[in-house]
C-alpha atoms as a PDB file:
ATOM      1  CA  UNK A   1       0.000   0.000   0.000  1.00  0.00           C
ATOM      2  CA  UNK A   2       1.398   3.115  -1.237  1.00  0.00           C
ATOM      3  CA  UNK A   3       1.799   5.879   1.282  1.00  0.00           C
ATOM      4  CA  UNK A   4       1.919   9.906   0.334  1.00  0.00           C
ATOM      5  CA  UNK A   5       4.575  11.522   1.706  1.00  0.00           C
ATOM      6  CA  UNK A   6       5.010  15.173   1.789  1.00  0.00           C
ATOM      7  CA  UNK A   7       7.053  17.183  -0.117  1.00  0.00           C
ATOM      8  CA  UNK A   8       8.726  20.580   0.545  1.00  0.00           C
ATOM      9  CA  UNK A   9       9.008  22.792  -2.244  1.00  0.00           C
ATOM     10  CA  UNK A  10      12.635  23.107  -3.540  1.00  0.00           C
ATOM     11  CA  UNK A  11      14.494  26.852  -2.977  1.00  0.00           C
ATOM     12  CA  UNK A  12      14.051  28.844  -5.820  1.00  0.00           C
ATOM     13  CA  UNK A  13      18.231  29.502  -7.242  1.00  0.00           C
ATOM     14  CA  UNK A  14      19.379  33.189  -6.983  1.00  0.00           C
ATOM     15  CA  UNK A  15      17.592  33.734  -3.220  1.00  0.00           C
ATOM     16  CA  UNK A  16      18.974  33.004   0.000  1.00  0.00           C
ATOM     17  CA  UNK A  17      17.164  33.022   3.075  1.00  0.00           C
ATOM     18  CA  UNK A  18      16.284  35.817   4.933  1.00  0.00           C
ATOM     19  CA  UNK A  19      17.618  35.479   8.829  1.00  0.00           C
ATOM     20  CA  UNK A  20      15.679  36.704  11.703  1.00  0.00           C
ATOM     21  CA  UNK A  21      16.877  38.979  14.073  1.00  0.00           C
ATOM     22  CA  UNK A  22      16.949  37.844  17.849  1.00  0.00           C
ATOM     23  CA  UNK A  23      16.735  40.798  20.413  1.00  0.00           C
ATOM     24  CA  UNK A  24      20.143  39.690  21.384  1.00  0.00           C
ATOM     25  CA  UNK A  25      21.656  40.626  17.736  1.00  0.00           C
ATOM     26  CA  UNK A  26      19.965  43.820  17.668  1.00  0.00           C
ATOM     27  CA  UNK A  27      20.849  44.962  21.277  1.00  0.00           C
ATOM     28  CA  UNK A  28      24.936  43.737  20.414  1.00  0.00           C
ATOM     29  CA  UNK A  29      24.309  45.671  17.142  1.00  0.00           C
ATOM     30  CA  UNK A  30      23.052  49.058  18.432  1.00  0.00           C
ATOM     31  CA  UNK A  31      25.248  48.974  20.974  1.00  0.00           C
ATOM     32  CA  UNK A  32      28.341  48.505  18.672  1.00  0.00           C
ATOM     33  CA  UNK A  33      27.178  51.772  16.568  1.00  0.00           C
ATOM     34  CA  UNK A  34      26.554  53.391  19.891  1.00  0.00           C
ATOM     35  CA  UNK A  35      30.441  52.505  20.653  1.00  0.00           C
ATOM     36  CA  UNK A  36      31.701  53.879  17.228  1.00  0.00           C
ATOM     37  CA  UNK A  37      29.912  56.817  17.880  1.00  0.00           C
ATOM     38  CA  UNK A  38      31.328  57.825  20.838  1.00  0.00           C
ATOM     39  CA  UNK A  39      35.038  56.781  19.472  1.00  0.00           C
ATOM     40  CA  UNK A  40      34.188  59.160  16.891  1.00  0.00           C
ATOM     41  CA  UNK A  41      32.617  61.997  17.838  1.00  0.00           C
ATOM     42  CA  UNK A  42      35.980  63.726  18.910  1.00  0.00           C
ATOM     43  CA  UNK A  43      37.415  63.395  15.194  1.00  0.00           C
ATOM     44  CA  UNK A  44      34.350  64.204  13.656  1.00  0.00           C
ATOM     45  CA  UNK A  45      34.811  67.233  16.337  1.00  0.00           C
ATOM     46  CA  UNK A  46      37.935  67.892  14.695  1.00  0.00           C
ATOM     47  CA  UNK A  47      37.575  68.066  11.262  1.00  0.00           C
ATOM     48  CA  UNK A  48      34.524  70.506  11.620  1.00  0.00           C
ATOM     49  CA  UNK A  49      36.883  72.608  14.058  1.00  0.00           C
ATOM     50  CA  UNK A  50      39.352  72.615  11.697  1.00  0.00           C
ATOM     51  CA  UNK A  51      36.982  73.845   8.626  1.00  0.00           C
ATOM     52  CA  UNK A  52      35.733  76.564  10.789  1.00  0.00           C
ATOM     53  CA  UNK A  53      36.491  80.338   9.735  1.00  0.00           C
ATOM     54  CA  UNK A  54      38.240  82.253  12.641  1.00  0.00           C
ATOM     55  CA  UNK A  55      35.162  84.533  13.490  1.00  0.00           C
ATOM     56  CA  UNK A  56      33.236  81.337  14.138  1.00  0.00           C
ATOM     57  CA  UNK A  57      35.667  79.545  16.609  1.00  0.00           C
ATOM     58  CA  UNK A  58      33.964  80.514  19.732  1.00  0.00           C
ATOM     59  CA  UNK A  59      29.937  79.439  18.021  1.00  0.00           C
ATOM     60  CA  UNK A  60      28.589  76.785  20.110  1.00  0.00           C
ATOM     61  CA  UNK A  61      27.135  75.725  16.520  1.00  0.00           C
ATOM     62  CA  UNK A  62      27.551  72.125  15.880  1.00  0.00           C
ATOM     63  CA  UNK A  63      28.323  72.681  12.011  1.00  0.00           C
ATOM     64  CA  UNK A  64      30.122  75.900  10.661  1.00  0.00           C
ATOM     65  CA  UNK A  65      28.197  78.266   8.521  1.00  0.00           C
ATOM     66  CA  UNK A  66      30.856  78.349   5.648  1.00  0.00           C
ATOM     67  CA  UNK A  67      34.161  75.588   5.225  1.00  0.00           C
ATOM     68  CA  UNK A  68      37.257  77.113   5.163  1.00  0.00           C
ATOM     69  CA  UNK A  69      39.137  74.736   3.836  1.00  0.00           C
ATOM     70  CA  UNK A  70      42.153  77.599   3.328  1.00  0.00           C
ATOM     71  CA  UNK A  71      43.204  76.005   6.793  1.00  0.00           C
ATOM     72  CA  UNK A  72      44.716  73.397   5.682  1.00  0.00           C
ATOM     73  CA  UNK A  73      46.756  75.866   3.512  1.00  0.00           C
ATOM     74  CA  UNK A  74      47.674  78.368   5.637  1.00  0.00           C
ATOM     75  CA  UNK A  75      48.786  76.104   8.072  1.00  0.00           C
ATOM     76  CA  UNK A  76      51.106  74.464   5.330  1.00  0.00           C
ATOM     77  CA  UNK A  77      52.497  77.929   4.175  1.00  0.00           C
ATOM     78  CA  UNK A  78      52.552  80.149   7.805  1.00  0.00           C
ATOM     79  CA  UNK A  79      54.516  76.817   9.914  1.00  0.00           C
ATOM     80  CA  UNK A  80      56.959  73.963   9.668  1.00  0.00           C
ATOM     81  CA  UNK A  81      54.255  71.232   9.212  1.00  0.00           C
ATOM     82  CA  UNK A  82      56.079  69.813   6.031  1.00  0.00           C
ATOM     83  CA  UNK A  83      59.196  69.650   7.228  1.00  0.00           C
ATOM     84  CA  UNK A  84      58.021  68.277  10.590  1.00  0.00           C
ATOM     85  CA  UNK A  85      55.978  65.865   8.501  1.00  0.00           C
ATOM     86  CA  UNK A  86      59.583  64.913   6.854  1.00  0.00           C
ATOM     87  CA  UNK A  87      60.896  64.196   9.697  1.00  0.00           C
ATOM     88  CA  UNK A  88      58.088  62.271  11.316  1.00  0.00           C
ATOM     89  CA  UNK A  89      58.151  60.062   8.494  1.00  0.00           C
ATOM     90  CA  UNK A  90      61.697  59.401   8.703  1.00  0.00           C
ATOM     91  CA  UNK A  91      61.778  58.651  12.171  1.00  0.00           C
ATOM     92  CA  UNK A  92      59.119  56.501  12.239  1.00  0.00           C
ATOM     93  CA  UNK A  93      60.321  54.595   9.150  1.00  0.00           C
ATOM     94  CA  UNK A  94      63.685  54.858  10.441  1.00  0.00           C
ATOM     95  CA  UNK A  95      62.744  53.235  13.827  1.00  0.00           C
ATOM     96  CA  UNK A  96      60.834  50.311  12.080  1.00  0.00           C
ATOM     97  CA  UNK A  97      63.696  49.217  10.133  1.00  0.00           C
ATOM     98  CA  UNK A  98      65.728  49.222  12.677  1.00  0.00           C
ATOM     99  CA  UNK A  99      63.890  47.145  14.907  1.00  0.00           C
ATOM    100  CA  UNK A 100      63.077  44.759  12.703  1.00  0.00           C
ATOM    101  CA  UNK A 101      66.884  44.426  11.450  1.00  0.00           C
ATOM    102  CA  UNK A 102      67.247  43.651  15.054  1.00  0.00           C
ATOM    103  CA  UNK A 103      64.464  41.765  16.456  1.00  0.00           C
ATOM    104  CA  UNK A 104      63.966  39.106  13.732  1.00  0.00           C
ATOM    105  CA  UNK A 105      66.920  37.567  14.187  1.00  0.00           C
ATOM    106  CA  UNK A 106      66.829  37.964  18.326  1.00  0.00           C
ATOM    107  CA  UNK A 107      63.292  36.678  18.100  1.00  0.00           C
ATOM    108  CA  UNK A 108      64.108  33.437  15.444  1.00  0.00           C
ATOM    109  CA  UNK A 109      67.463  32.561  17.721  1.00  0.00           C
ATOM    110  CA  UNK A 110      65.089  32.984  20.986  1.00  0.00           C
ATOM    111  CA  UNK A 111      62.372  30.814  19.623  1.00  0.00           C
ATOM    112  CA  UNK A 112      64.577  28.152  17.650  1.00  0.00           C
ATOM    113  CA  UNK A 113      67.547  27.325  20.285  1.00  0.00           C
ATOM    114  CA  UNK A 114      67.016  26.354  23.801  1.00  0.00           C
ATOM    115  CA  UNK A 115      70.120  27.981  25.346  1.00  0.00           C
ATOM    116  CA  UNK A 116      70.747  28.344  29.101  1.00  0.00           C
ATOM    117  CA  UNK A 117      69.156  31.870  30.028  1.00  0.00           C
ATOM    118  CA  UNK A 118      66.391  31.915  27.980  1.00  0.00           C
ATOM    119  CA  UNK A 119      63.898  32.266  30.227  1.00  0.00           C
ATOM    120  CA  UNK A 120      66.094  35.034  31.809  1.00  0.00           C
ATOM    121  CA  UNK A 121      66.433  37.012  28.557  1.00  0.00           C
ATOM    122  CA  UNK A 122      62.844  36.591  27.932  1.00  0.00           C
ATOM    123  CA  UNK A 123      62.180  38.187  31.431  1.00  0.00           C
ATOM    124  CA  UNK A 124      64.645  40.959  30.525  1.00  0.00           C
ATOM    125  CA  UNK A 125      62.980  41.494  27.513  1.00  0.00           C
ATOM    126  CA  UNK A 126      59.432  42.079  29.501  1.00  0.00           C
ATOM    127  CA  UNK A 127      60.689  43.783  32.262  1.00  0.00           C
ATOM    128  CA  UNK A 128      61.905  46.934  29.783  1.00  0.00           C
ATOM    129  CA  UNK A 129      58.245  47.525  29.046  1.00  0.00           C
ATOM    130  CA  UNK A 130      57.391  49.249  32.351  1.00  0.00           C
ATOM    131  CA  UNK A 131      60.454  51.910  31.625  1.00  0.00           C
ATOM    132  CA  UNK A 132      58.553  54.663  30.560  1.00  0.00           C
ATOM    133  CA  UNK A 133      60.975  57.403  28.547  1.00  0.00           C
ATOM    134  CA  UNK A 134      60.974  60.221  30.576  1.00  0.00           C
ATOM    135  CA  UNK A 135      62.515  58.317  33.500  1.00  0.00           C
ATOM    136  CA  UNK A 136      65.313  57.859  31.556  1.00  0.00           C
ATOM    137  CA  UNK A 137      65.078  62.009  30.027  1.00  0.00           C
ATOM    138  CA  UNK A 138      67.617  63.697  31.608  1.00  0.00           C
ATOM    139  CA  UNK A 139      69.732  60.678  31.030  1.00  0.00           C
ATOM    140  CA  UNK A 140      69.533  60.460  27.360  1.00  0.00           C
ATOM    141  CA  UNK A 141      69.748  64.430  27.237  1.00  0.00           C
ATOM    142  CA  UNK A 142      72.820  64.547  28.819  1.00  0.00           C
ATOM    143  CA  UNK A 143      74.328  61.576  26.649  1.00  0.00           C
ATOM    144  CA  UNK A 144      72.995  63.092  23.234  1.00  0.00           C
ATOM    145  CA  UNK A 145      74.318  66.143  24.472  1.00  0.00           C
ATOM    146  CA  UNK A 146      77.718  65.128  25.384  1.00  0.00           C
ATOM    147  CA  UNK A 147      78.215  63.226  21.745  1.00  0.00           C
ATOM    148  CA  UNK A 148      76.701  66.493  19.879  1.00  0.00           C
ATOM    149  CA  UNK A 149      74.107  64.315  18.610  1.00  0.00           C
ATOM    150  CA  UNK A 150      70.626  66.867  19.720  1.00  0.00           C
ATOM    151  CA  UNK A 151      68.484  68.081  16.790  1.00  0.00           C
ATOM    152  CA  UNK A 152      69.107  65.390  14.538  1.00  0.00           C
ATOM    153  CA  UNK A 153      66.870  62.683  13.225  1.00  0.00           C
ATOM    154  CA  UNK A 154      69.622  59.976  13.662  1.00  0.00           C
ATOM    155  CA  UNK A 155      68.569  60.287  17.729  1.00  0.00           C
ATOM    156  CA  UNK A 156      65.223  60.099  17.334  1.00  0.00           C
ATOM    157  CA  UNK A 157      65.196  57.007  15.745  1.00  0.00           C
ATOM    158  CA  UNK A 158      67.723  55.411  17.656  1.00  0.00           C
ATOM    159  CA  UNK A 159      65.414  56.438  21.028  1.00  0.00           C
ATOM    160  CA  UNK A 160      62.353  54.841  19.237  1.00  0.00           C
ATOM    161  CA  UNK A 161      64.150  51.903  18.106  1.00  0.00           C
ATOM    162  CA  UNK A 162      65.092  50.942  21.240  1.00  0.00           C
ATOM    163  CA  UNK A 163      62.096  51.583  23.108  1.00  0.00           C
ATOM    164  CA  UNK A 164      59.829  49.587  20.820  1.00  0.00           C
ATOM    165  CA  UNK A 165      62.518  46.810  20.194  1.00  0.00           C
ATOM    166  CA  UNK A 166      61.067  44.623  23.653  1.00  0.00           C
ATOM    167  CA  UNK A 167      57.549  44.492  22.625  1.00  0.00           C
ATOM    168  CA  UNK A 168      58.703  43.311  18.673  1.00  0.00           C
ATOM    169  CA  UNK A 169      60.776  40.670  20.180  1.00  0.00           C
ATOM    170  CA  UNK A 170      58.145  39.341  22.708  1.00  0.00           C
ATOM    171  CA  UNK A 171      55.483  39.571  19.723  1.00  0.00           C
ATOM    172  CA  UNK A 172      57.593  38.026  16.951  1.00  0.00           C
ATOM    173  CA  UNK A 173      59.386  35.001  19.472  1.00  0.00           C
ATOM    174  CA  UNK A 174      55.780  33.887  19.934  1.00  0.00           C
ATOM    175  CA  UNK A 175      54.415  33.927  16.424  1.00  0.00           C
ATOM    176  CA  UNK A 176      58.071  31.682  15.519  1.00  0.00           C
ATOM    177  CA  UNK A 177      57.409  29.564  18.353  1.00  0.00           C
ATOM    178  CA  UNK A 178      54.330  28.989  17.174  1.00  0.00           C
ATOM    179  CA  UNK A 179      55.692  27.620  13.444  1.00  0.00           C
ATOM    180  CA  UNK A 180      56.510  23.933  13.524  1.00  0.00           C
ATOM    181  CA  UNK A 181      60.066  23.546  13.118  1.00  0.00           C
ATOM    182  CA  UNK A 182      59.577  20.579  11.223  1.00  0.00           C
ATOM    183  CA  UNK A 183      58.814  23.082   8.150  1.00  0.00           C
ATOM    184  CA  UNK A 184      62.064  24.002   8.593  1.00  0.00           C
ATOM    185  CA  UNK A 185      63.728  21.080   8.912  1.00  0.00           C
ATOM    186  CA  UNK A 186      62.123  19.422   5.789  1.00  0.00           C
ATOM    187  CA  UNK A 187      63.759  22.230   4.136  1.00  0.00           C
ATOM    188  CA  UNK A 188      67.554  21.919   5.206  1.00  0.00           C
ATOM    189  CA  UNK A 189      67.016  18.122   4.461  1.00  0.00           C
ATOM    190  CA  UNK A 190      66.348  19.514   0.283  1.00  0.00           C
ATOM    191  CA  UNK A 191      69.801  21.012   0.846  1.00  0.00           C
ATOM    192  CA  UNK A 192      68.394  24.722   2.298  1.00  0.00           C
ATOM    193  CA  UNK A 193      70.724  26.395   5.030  1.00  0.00           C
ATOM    194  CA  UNK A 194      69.484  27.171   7.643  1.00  0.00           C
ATOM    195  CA  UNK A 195      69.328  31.299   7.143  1.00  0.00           C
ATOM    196  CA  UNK A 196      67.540  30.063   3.771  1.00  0.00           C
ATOM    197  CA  UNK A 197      65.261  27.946   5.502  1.00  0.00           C
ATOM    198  CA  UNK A 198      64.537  30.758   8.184  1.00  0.00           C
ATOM    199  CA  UNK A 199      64.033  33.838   4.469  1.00  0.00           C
ATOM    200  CA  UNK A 200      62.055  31.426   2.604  1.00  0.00           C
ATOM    201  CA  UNK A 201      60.060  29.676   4.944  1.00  0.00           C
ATOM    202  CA  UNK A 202      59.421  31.317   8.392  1.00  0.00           C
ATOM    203  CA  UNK A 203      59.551  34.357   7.781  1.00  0.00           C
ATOM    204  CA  UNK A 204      56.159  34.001   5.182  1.00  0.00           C
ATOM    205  CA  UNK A 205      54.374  32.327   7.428  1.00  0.00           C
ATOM    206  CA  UNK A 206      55.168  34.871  10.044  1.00  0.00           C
ATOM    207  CA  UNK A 207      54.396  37.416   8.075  1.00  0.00           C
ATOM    208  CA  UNK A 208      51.218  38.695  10.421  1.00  0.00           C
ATOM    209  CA  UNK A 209      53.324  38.914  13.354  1.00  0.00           C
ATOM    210  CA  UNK A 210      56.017  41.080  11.290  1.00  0.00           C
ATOM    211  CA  UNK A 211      52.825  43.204  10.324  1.00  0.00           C
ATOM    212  CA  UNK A 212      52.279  43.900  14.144  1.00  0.00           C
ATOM    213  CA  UNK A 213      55.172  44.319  14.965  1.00  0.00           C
ATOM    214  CA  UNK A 214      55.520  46.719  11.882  1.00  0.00           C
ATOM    215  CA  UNK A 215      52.230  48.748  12.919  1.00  0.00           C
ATOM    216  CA  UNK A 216      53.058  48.949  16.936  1.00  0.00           C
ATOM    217  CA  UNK A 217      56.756  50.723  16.042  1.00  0.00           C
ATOM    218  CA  UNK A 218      55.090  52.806  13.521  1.00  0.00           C
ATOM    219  CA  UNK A 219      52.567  54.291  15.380  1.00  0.00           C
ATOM    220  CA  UNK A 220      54.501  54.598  18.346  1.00  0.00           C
ATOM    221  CA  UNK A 221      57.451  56.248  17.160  1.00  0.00           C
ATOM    222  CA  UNK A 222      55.183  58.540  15.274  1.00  0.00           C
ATOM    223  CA  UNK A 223      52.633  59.968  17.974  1.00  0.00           C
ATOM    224  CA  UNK A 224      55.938  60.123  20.438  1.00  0.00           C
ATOM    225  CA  UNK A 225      55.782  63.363  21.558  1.00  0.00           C
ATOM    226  CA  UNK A 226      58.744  63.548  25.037  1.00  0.00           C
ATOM    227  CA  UNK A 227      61.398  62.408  23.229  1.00  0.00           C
ATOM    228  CA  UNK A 228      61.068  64.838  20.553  1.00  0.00           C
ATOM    229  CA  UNK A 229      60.406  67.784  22.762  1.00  0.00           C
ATOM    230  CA  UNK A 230      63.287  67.128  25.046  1.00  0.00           C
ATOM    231  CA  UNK A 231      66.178  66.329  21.806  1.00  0.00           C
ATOM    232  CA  UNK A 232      65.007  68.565  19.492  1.00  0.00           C
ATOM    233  CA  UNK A 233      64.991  72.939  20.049  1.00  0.00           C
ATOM    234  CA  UNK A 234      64.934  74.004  16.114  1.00  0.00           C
ATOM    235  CA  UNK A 235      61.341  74.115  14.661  1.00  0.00           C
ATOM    236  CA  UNK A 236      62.034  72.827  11.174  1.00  0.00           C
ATOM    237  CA  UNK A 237      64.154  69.648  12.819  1.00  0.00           C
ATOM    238  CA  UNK A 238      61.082  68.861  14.761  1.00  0.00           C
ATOM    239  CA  UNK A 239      58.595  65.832  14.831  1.00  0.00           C
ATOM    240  CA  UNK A 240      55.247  66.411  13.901  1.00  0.00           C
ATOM    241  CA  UNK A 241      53.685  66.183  17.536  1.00  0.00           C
ATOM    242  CA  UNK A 242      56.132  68.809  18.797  1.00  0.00           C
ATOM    243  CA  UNK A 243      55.401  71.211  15.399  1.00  0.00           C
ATOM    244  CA  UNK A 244      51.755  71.196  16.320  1.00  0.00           C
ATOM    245  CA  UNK A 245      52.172  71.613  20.144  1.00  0.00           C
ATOM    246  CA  UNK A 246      52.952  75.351  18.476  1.00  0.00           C
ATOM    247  CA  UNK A 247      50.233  76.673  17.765  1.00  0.00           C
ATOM    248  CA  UNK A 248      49.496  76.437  21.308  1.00  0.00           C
ATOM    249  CA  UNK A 249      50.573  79.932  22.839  1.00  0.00           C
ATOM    250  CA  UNK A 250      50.895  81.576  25.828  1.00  0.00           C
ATOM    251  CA  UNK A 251      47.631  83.693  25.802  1.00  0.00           C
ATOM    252  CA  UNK A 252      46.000  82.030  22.618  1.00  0.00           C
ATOM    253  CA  UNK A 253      45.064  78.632  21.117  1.00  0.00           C
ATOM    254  CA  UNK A 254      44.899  78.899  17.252  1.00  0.00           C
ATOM    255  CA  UNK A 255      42.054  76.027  17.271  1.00  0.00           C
ATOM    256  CA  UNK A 256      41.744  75.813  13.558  1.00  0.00           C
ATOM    257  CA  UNK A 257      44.796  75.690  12.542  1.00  0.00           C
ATOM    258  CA  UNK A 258      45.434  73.358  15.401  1.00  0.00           C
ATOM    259  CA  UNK A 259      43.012  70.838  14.548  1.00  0.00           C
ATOM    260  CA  UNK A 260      44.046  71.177  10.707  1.00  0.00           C
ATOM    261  CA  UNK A 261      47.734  69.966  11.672  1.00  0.00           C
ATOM    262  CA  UNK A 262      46.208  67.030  13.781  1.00  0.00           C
ATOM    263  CA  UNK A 263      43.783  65.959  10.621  1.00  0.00           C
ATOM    264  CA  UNK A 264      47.146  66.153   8.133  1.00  0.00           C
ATOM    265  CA  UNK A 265      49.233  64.024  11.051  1.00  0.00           C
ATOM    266  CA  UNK A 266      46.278  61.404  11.535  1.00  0.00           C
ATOM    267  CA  UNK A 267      45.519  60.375   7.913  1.00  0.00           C
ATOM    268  CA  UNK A 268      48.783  58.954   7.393  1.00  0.00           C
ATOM    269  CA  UNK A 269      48.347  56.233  10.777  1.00  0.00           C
ATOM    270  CA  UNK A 270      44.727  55.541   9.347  1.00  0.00           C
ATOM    271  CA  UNK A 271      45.947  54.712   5.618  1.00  0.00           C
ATOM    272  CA  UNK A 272      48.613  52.639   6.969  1.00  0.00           C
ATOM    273  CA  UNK A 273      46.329  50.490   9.793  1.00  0.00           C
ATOM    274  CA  UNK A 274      43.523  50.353   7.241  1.00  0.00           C
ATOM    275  CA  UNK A 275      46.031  48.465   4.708  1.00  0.00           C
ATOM    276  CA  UNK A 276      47.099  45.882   7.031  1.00  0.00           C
ATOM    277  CA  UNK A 277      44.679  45.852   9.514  1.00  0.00           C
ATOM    278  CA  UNK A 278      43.869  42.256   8.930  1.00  0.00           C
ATOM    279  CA  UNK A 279      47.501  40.460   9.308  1.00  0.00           C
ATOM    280  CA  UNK A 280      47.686  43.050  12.724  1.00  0.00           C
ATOM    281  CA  UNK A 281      44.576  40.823  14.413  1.00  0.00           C
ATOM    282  CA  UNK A 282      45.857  37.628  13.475  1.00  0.00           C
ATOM    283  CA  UNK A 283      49.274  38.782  14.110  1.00  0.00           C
ATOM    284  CA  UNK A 284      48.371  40.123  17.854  1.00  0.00           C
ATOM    285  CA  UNK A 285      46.548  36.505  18.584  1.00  0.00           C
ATOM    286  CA  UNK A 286      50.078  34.438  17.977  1.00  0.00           C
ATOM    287  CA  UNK A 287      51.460  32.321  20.000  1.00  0.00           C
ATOM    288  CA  UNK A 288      47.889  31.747  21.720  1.00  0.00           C
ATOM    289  CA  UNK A 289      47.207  28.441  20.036  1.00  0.00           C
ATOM    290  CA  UNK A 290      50.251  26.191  19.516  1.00  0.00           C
END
């Protein structure tokens, strides 16, 4: 005896099925825009102060009645910004080479070779994160000073370098460590040294924590701000941070001009973190799963 059995009508092709929206999603949701907004309201903040004509500084408008977008002009033409852009750049690019010429190899011999003190170095290596640089200020005046070495850019990057070099060598001997060395070894067996092996095959698949590493040192040598107060005195030899610190006076605060800098120092950072942002989250989990 023959049965009938019910059938469901096949999905048409080209649609997908709509998904419902718990509460749950739409609470997380809303408050995740709510988040963003507050993160940013203060640049949104600045980017209308720094369109805002001079006669309309002190408005408590939220939106300026006519963009002066000569700001950004002026404040190219009457100061040192592009020169203190120069040398921001060259610092900060300055300081990332150098730490990674130095911490790639620390990191690879640190996470490769089991050698007595390793734990100790490793320890070493954490315990320079809680120096903060102006402990060590009057210190590294009075040694730049005594080898005629102020106002130039070779300093500055030699302070950033070595201040960001502990954190690149913690990051990057975790994201080696957690390689399998057996990659490595399957290529010195084919005849590969063991520098080769190290070029052509852990250093790809390291690649995201090289990224981070990259990304800290950059950002951090480039929003430092003590250092290049304290070893720097001429304006056009200046980082960017100190070159807009002046157009904060004594008696006045040129706002627009002011925020206009801080927009032109910012974009750079974004541009940069928006390119790689993706190998800098996978790069910042390492060593977390082995």
């Amino acid at each position: 005896m023959a049965t009938a059995t019910a059938t469901r009508p096949a999905p048409k092709k080209g649609r997908t099925p709509k998904r419902a929206f718990r509460p749950r999603t739409l609470v997380i949701t809303a408050c995740a825009w709510l988040l963003a907004a507050v993160f940013l309201a203060p640049y949104l903040e600045m980017i209308v102060t720094a369109l805002r004509p001079k006669d309309e500084l002190r408005d408590r408008t939220y939106l300026p009645k006519d963009l002066e977008w000569a700001n950004f002009i002026d404040v190219w033409k009457e100061s040192e910004l592009g020169q203190n852009l120069q040398v921001t750049l060259l610092v900060a690019g300055g300081a990332t080479l150098l730490v990674l010429l130095v911490s790639l190899p620390a990191a690879y011999y640190t996470a490769r070779m089991r050698y007595r003190g390793r734990k100790v170095f490793l320890l070493l290596v954490l315990v320079t994160q809680m120096f903060q640089p102006t402990a060590l200020l009057v210190g590294l005046y009075r040694e730049f000073h005594q080898l005629d070495m102020l106002n130039s850019v070779w300093t500055l990057i030699l302070t950033n370098a070595a201040f960001n070099l502990a954190f690149a060598v913690w990051i990057l001997t975790a994201y080696i460590s957690s390689i399998p060395a057996e990659l490595e070894e399957a290529a010195m067996v084919d005849g590969t040294s063991r520098f080769g092996a190290m070029i052509k095959v852990t250093l790809p698949l390291a690649l995201p924590g090289v990224v981070t590493a990259v990304i800290f040192t950059f950002i951090t040598s480039w929003n430092e701000f003590v250092m290049g107060l304290t070893l720097t005195t001429e304006p056009e030899k200046q980082p960017l941070t100190v070159g807009i610190s002046n157009f904060i006076g004594n008696y006045t605060v040129q706002w627009n001009y002011l925020f206009a800098a801080s927009v032109v120092a910012i974009v750079p950072v974004i541009v940069l973190f928006a390119i790689i942002e993706r190998h800098v989250v996978s790069g910042l989990t390492a060593g977390s799963v082995k």
